[in-house]
PDB file of N, CA and C in Angstrom:
ATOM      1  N   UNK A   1    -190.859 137.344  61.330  1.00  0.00           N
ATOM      2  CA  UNK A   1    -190.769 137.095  62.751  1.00  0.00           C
ATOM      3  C   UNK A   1    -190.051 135.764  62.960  1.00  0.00           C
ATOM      4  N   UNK A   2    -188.822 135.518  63.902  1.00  0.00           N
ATOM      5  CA  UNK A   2    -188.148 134.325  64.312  1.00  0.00           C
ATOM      6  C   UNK A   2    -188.519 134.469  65.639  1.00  0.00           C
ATOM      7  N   UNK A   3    -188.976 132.991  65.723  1.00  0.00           N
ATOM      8  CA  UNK A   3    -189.642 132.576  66.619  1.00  0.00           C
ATOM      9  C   UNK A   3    -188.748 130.770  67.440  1.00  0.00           C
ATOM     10  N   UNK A   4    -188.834 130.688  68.140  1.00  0.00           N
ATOM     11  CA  UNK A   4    -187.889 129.363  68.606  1.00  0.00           C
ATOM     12  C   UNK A   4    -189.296 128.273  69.227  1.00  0.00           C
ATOM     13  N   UNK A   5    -189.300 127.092  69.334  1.00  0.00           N
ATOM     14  CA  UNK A   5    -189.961 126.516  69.796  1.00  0.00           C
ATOM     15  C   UNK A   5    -189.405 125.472  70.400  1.00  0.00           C
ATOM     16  N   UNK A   6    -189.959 125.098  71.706  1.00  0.00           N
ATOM     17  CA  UNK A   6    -189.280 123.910  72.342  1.00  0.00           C
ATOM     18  C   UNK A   6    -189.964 123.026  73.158  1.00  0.00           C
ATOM     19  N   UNK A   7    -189.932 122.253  72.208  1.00  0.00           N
ATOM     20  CA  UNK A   7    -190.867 120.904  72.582  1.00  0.00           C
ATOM     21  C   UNK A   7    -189.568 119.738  71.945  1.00  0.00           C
ATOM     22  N   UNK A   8    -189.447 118.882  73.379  1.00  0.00           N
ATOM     23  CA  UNK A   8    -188.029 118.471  72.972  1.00  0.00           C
ATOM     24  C   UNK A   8    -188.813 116.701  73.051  1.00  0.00           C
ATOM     25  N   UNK A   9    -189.681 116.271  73.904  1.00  0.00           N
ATOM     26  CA  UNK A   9    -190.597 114.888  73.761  1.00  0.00           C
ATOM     27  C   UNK A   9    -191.662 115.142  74.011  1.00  0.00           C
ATOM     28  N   UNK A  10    -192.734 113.861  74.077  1.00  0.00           N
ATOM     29  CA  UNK A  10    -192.423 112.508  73.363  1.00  0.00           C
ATOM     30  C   UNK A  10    -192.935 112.677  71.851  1.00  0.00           C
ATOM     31  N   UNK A  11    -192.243 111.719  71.191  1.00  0.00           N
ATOM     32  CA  UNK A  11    -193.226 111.665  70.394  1.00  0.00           C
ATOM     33  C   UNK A  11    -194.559 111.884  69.414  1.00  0.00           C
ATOM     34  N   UNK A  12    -195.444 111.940  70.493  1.00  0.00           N
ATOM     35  CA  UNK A  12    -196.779 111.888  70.317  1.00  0.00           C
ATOM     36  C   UNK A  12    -196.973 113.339  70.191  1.00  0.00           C
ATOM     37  N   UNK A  13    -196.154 113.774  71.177  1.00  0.00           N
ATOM     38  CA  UNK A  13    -196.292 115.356  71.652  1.00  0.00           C
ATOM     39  C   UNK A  13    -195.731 116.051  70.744  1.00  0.00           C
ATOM     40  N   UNK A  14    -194.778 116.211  69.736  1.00  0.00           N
ATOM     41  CA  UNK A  14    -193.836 116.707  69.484  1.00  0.00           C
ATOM     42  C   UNK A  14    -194.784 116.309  67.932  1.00  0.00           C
ATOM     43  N   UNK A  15    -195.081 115.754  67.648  1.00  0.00           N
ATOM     44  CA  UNK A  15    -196.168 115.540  66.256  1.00  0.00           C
ATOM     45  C   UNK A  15    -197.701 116.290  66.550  1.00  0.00           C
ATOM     46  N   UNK A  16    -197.958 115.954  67.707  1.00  0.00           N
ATOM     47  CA  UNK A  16    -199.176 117.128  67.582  1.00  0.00           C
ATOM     48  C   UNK A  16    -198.924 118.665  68.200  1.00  0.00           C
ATOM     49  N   UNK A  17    -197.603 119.135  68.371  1.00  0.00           N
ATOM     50  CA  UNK A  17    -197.403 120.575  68.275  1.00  0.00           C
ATOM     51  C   UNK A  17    -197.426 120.907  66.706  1.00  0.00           C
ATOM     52  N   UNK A  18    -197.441 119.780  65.788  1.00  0.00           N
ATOM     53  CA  UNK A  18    -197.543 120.471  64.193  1.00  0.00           C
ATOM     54  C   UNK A  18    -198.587 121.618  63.579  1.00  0.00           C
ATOM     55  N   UNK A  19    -199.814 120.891  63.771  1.00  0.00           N
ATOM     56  CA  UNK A  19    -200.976 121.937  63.633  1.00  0.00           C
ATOM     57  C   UNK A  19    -201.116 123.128  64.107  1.00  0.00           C
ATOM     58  N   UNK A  20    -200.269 123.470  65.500  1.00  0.00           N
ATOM     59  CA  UNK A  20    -199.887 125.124  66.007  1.00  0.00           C
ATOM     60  C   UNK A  20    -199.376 125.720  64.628  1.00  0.00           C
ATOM     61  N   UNK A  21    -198.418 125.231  64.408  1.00  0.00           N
ATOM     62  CA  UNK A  21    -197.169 125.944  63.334  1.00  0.00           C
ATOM     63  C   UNK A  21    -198.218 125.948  62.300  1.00  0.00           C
ATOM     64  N   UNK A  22    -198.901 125.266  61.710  1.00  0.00           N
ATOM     65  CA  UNK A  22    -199.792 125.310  60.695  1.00  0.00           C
ATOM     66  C   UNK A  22    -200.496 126.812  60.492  1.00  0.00           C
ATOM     67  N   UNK A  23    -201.523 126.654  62.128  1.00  0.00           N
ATOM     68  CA  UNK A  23    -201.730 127.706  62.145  1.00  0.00           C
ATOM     69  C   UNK A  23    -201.375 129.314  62.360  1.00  0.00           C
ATOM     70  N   UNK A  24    -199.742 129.168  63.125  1.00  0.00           N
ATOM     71  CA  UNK A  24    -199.235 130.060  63.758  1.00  0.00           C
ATOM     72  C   UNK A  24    -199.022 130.619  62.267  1.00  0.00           C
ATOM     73  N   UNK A  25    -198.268 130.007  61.425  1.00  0.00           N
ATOM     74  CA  UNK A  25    -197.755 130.530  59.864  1.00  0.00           C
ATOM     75  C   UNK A  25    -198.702 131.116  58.791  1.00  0.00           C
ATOM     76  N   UNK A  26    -200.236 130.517  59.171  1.00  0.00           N
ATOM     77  CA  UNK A  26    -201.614 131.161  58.277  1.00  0.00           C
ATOM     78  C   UNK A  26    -201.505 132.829  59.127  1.00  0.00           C
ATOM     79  N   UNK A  27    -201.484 133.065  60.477  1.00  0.00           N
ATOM     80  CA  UNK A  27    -201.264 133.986  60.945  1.00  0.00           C
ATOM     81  C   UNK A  27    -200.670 135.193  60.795  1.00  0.00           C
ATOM     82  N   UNK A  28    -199.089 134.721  60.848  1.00  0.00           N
ATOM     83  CA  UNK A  28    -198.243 135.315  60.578  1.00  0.00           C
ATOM     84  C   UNK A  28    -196.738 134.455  59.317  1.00  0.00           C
ATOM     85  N   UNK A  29    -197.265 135.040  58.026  1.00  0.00           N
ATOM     86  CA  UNK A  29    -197.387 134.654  56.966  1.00  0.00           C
ATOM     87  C   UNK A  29    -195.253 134.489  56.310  1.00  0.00           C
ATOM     88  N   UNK A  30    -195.032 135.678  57.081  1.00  0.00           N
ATOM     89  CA  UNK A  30    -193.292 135.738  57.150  1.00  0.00           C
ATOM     90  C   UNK A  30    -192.677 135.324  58.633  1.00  0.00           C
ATOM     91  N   UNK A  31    -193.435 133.881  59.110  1.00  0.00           N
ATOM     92  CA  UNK A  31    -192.846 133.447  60.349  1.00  0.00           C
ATOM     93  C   UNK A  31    -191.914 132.094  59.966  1.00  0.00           C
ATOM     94  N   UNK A  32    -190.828 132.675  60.529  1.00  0.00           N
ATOM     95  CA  UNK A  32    -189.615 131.428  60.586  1.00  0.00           C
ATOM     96  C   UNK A  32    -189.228 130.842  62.198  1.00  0.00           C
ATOM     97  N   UNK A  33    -189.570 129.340  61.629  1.00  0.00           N
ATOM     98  CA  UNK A  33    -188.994 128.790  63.357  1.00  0.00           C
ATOM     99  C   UNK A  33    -187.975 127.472  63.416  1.00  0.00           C
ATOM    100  N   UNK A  34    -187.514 128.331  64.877  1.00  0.00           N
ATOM    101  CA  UNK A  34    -186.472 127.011  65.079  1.00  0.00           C
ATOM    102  C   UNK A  34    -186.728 125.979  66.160  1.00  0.00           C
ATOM    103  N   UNK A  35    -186.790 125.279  65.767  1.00  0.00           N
ATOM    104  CA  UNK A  35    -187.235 123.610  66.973  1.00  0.00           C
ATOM    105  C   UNK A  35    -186.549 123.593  67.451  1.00  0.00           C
ATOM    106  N   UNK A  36    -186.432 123.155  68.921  1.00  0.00           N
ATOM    107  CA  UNK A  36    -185.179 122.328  69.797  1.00  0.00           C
ATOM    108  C   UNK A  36    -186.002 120.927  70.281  1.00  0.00           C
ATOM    109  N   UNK A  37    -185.577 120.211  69.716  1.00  0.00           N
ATOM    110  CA  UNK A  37    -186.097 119.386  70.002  1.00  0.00           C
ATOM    111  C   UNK A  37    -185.003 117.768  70.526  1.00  0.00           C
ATOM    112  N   UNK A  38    -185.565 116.388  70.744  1.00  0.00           N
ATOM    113  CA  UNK A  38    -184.732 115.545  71.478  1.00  0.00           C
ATOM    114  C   UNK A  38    -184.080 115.069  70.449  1.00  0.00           C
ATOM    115  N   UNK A  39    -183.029 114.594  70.237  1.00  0.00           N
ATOM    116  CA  UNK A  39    -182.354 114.508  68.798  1.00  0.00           C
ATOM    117  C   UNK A  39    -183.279 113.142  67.964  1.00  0.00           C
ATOM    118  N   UNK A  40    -183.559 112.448  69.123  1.00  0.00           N
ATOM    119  CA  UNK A  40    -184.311 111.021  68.689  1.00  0.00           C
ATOM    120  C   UNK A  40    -185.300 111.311  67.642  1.00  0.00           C
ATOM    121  N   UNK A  41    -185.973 113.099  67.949  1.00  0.00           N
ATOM    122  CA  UNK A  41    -187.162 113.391  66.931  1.00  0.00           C
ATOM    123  C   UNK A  41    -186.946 114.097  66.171  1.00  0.00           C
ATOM    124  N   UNK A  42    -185.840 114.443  65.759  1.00  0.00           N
ATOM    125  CA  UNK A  42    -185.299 115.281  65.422  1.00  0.00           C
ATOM    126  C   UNK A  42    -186.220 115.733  63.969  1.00  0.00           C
ATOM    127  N   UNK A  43    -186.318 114.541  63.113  1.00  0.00           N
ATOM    128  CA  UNK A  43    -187.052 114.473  61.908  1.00  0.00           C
ATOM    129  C   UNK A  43    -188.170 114.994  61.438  1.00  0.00           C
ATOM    130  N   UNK A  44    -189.063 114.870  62.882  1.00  0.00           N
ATOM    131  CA  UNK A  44    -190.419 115.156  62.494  1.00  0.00           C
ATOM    132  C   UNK A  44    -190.551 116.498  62.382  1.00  0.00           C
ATOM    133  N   UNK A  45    -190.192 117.853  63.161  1.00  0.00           N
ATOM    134  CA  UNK A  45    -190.215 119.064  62.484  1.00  0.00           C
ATOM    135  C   UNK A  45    -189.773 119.344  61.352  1.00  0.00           C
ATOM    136  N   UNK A  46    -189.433 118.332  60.753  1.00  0.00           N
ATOM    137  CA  UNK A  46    -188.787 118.905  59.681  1.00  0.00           C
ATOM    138  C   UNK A  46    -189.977 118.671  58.125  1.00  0.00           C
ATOM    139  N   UNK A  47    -190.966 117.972  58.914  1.00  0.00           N
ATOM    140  CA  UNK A  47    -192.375 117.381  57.954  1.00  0.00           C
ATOM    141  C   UNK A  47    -193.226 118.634  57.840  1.00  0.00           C
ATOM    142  N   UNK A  48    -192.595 120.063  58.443  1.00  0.00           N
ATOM    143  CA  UNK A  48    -193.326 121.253  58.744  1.00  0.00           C
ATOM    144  C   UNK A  48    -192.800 122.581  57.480  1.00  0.00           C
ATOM    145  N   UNK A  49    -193.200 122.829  56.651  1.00  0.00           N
ATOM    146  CA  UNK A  49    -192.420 124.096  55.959  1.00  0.00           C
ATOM    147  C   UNK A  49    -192.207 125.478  56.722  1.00  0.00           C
ATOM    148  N   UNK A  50    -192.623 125.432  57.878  1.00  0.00           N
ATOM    149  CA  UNK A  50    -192.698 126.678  58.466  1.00  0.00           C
ATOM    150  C   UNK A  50    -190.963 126.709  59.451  1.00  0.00           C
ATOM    151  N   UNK A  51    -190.499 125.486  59.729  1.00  0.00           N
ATOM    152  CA  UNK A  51    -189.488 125.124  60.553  1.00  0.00           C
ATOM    153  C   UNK A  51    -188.147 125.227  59.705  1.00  0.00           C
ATOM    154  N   UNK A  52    -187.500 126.574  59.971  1.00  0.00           N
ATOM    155  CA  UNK A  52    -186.528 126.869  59.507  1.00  0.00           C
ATOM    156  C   UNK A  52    -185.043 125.741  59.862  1.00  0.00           C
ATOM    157  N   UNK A  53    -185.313 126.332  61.040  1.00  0.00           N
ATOM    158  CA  UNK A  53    -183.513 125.004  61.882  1.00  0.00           C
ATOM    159  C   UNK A  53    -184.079 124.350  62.832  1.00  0.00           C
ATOM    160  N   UNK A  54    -184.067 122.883  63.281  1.00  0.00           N
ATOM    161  CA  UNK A  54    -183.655 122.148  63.842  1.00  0.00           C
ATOM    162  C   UNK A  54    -182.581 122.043  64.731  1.00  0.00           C
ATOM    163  N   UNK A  55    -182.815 121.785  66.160  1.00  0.00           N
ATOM    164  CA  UNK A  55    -181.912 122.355  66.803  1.00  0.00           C
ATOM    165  C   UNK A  55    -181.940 121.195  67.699  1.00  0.00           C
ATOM    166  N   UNK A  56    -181.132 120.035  67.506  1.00  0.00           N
ATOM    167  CA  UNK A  56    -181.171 118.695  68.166  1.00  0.00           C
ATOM    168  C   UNK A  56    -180.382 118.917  69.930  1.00  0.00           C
ATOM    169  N   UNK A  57    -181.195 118.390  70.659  1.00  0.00           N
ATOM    170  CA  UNK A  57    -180.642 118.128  72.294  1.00  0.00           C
ATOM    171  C   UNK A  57    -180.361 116.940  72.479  1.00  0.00           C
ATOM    172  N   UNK A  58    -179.357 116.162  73.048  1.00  0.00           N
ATOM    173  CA  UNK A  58    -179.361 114.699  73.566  1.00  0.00           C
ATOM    174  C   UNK A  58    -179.523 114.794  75.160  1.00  0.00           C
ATOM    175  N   UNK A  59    -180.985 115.065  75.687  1.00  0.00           N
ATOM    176  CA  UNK A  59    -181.182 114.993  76.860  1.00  0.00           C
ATOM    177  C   UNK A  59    -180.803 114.064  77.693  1.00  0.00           C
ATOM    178  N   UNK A  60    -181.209 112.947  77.067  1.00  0.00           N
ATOM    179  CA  UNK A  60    -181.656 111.631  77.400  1.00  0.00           C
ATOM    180  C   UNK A  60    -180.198 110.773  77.784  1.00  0.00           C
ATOM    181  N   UNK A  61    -179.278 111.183  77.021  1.00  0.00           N
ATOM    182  CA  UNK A  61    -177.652 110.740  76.938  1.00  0.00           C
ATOM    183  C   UNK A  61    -177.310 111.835  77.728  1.00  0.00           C
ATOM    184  N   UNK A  62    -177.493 112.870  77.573  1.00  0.00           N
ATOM    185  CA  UNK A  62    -176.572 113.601  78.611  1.00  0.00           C
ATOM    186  C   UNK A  62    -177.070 113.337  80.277  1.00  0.00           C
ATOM    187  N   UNK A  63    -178.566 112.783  80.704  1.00  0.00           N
ATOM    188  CA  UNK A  63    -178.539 112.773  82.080  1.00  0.00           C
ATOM    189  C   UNK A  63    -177.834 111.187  81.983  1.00  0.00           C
ATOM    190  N   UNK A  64    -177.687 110.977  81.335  1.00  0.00           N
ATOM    191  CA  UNK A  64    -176.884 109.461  81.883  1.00  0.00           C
ATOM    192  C   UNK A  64    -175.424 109.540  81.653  1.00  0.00           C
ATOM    193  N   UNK A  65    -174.918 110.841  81.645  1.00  0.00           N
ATOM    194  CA  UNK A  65    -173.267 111.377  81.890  1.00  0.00           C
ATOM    195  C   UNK A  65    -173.330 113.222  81.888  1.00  0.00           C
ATOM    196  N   UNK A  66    -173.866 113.532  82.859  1.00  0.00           N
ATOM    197  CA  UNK A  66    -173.918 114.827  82.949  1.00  0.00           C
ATOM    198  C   UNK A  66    -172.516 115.884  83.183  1.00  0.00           C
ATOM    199  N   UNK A  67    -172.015 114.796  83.388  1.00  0.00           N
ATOM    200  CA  UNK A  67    -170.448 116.070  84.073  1.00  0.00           C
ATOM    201  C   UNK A  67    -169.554 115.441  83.045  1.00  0.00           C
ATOM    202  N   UNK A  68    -169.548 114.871  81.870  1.00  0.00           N
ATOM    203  CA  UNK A  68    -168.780 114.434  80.731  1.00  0.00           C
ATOM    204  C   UNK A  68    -168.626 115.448  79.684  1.00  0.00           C
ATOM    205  N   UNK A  69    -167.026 115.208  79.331  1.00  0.00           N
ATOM    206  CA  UNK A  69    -166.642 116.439  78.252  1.00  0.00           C
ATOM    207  C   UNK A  69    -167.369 116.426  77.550  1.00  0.00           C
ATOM    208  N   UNK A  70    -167.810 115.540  76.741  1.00  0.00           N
ATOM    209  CA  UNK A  70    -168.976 115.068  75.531  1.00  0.00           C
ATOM    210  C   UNK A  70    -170.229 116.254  75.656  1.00  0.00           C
ATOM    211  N   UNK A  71    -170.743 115.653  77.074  1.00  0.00           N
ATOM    212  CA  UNK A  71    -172.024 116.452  77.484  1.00  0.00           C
ATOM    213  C   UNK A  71    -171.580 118.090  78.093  1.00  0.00           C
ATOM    214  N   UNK A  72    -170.757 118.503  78.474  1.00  0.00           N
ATOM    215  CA  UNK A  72    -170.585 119.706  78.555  1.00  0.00           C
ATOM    216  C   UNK A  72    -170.066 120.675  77.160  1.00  0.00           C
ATOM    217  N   UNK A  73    -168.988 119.720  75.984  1.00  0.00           N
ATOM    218  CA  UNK A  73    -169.434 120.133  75.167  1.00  0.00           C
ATOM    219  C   UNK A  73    -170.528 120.459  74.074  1.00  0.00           C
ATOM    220  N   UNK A  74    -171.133 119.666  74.194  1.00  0.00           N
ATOM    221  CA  UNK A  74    -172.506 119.864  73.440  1.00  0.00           C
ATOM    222  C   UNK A  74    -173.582 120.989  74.256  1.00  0.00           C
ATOM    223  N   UNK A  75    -173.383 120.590  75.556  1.00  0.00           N
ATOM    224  CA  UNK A  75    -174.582 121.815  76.074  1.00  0.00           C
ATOM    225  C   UNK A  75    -173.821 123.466  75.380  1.00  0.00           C
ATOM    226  N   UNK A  76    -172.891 123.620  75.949  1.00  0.00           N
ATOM    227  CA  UNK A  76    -172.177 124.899  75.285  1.00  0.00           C
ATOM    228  C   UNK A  76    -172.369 125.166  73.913  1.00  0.00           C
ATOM    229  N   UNK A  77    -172.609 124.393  73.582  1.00  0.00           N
ATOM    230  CA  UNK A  77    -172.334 124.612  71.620  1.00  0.00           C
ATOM    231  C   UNK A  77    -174.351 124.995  71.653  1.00  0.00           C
ATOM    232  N   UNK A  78    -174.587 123.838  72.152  1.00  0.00           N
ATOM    233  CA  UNK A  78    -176.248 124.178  71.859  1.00  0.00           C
ATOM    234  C   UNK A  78    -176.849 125.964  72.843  1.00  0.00           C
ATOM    235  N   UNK A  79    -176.144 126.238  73.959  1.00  0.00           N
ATOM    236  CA  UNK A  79    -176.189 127.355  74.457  1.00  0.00           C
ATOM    237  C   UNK A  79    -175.203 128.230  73.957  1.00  0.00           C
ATOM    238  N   UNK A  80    -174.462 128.519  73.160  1.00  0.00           N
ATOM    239  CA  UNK A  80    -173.897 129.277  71.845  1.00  0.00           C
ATOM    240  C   UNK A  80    -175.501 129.411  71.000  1.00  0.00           C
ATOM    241  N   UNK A  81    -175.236 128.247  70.382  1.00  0.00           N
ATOM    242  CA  UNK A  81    -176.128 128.764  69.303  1.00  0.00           C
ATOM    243  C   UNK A  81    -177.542 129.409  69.558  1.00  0.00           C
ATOM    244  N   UNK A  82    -178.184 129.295  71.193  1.00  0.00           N
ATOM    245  CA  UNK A  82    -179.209 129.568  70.994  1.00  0.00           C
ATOM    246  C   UNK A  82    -179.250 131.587  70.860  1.00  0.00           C
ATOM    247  N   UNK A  83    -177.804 131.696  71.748  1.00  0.00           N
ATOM    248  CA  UNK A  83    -177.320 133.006  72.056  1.00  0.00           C
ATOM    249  C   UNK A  83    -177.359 133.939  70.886  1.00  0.00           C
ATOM    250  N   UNK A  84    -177.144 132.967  70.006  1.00  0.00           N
ATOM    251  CA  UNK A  84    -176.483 133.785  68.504  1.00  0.00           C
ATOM    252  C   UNK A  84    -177.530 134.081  67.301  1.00  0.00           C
ATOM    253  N   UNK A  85    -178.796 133.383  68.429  1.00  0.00           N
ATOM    254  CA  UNK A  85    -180.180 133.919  67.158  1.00  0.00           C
ATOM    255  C   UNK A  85    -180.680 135.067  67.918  1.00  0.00           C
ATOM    256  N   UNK A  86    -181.614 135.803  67.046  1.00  0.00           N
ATOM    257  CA  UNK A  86    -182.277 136.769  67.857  1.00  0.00           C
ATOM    258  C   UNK A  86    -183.716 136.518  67.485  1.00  0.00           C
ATOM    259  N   UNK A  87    -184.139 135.761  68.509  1.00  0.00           N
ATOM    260  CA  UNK A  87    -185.395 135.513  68.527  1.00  0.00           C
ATOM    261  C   UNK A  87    -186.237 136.544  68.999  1.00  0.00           C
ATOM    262  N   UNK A  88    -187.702 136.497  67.909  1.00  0.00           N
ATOM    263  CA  UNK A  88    -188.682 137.637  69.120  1.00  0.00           C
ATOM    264  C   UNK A  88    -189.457 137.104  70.190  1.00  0.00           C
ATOM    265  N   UNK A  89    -189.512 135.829  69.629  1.00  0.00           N
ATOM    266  CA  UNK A  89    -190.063 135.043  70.941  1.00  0.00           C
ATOM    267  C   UNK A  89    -189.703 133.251  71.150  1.00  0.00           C
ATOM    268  N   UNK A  90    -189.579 133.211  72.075  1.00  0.00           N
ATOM    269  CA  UNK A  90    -189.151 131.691  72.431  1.00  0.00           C
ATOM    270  C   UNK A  90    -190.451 130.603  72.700  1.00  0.00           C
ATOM    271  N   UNK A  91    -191.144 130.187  72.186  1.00  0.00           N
ATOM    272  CA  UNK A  91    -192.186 129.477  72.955  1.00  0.00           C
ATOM    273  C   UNK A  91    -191.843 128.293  73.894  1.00  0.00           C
ATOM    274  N   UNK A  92    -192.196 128.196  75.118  1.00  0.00           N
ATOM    275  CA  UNK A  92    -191.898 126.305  75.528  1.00  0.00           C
ATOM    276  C   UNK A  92    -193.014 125.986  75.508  1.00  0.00           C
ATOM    277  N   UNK A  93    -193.400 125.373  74.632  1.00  0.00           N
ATOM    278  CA  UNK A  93    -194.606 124.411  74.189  1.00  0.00           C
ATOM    279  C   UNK A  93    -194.594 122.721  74.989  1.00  0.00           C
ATOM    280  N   UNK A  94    -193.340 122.616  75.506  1.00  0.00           N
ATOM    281  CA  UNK A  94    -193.268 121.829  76.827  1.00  0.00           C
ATOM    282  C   UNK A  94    -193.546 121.276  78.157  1.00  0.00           C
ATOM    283  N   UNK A  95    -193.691 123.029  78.449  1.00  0.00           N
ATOM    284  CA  UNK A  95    -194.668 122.925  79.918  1.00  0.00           C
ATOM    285  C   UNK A  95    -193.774 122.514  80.729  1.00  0.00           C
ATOM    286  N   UNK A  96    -192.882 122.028  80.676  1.00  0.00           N
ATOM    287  CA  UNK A  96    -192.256 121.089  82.178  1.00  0.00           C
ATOM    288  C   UNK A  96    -191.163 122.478  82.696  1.00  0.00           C
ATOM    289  N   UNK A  97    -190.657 121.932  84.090  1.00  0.00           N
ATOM    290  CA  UNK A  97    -189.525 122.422  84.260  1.00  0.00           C
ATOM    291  C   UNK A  97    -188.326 121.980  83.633  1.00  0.00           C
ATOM    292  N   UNK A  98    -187.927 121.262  83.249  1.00  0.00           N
ATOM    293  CA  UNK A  98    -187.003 120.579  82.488  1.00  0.00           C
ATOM    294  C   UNK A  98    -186.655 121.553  81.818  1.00  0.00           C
ATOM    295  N   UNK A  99    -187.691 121.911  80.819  1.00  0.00           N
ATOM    296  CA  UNK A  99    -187.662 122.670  79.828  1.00  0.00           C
ATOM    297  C   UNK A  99    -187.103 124.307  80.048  1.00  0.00           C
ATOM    298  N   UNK A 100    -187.105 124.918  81.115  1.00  0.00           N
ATOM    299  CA  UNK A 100    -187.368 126.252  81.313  1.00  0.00           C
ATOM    300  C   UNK A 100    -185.173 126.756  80.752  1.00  0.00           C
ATOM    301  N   UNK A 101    -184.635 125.289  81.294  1.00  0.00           N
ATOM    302  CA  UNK A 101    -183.086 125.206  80.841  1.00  0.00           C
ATOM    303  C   UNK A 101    -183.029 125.198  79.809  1.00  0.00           C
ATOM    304  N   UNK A 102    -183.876 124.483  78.762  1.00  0.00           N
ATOM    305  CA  UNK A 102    -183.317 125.494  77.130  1.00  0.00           C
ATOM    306  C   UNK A 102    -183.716 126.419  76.579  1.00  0.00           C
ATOM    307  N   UNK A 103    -184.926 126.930  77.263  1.00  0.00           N
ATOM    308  CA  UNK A 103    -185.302 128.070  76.967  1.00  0.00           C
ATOM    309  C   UNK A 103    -184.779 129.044  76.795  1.00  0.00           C
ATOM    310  N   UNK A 104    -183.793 129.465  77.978  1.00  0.00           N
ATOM    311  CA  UNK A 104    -183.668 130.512  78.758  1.00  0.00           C
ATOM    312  C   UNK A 104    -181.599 130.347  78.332  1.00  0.00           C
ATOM    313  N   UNK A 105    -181.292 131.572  77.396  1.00  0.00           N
ATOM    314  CA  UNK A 105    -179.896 131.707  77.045  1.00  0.00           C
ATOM    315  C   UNK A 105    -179.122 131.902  77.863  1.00  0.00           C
TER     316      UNK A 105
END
């Protein structure tokens, strides 16, 4: 089962979504996932064996130049790639509205 997860901050948050995956993977034993997460954290899913790809966002830089080639290329490339997996399920482990934009291909 490929599964996507997106919890993109803070911090704090994005380290205690670990123990889900812990358990989500005792669960379901052939589960592969991909993070989207803020590039700043990029690292810490990766302290997870269950977390296949890493899938870095520069939120934080792109609202401070939103209509920049930079930032329109990167959103495209990151909305490519999300297009090009076939996930069975997307989680936003986020909660915000913010979030519902990378969710959603």
């Amino acid at each position: 089962m490929k599964v996507c997860v997106i919890k993109t901050s803070s911090m704090g948050d994005v380290i205690h979504t670990l123990p889900a995956l812990t358990d989500a993977q005792r669960a379901i034993p052939n589960l592969s996932i991909d993070w989207v997460v803020e590039e700043n954290f990029a690292e810490i899913p990766r302290w997870h064996s269950a977390v296949n790809q890493i899938i870095p966002i520069a939120l934080r830089r792109w609202r401070k130049s939103p209509f920049s080639a930079q930032t329109k290329n990167e959103w495209k490339s990151y909305r490519t790639l999300l297009q090009a997996n076939q996930y069975d399920a997307v989680i936003d482990a986020q909660g915000l509205f913010k979030s519902v934009f990378f969710a959603t291909p």
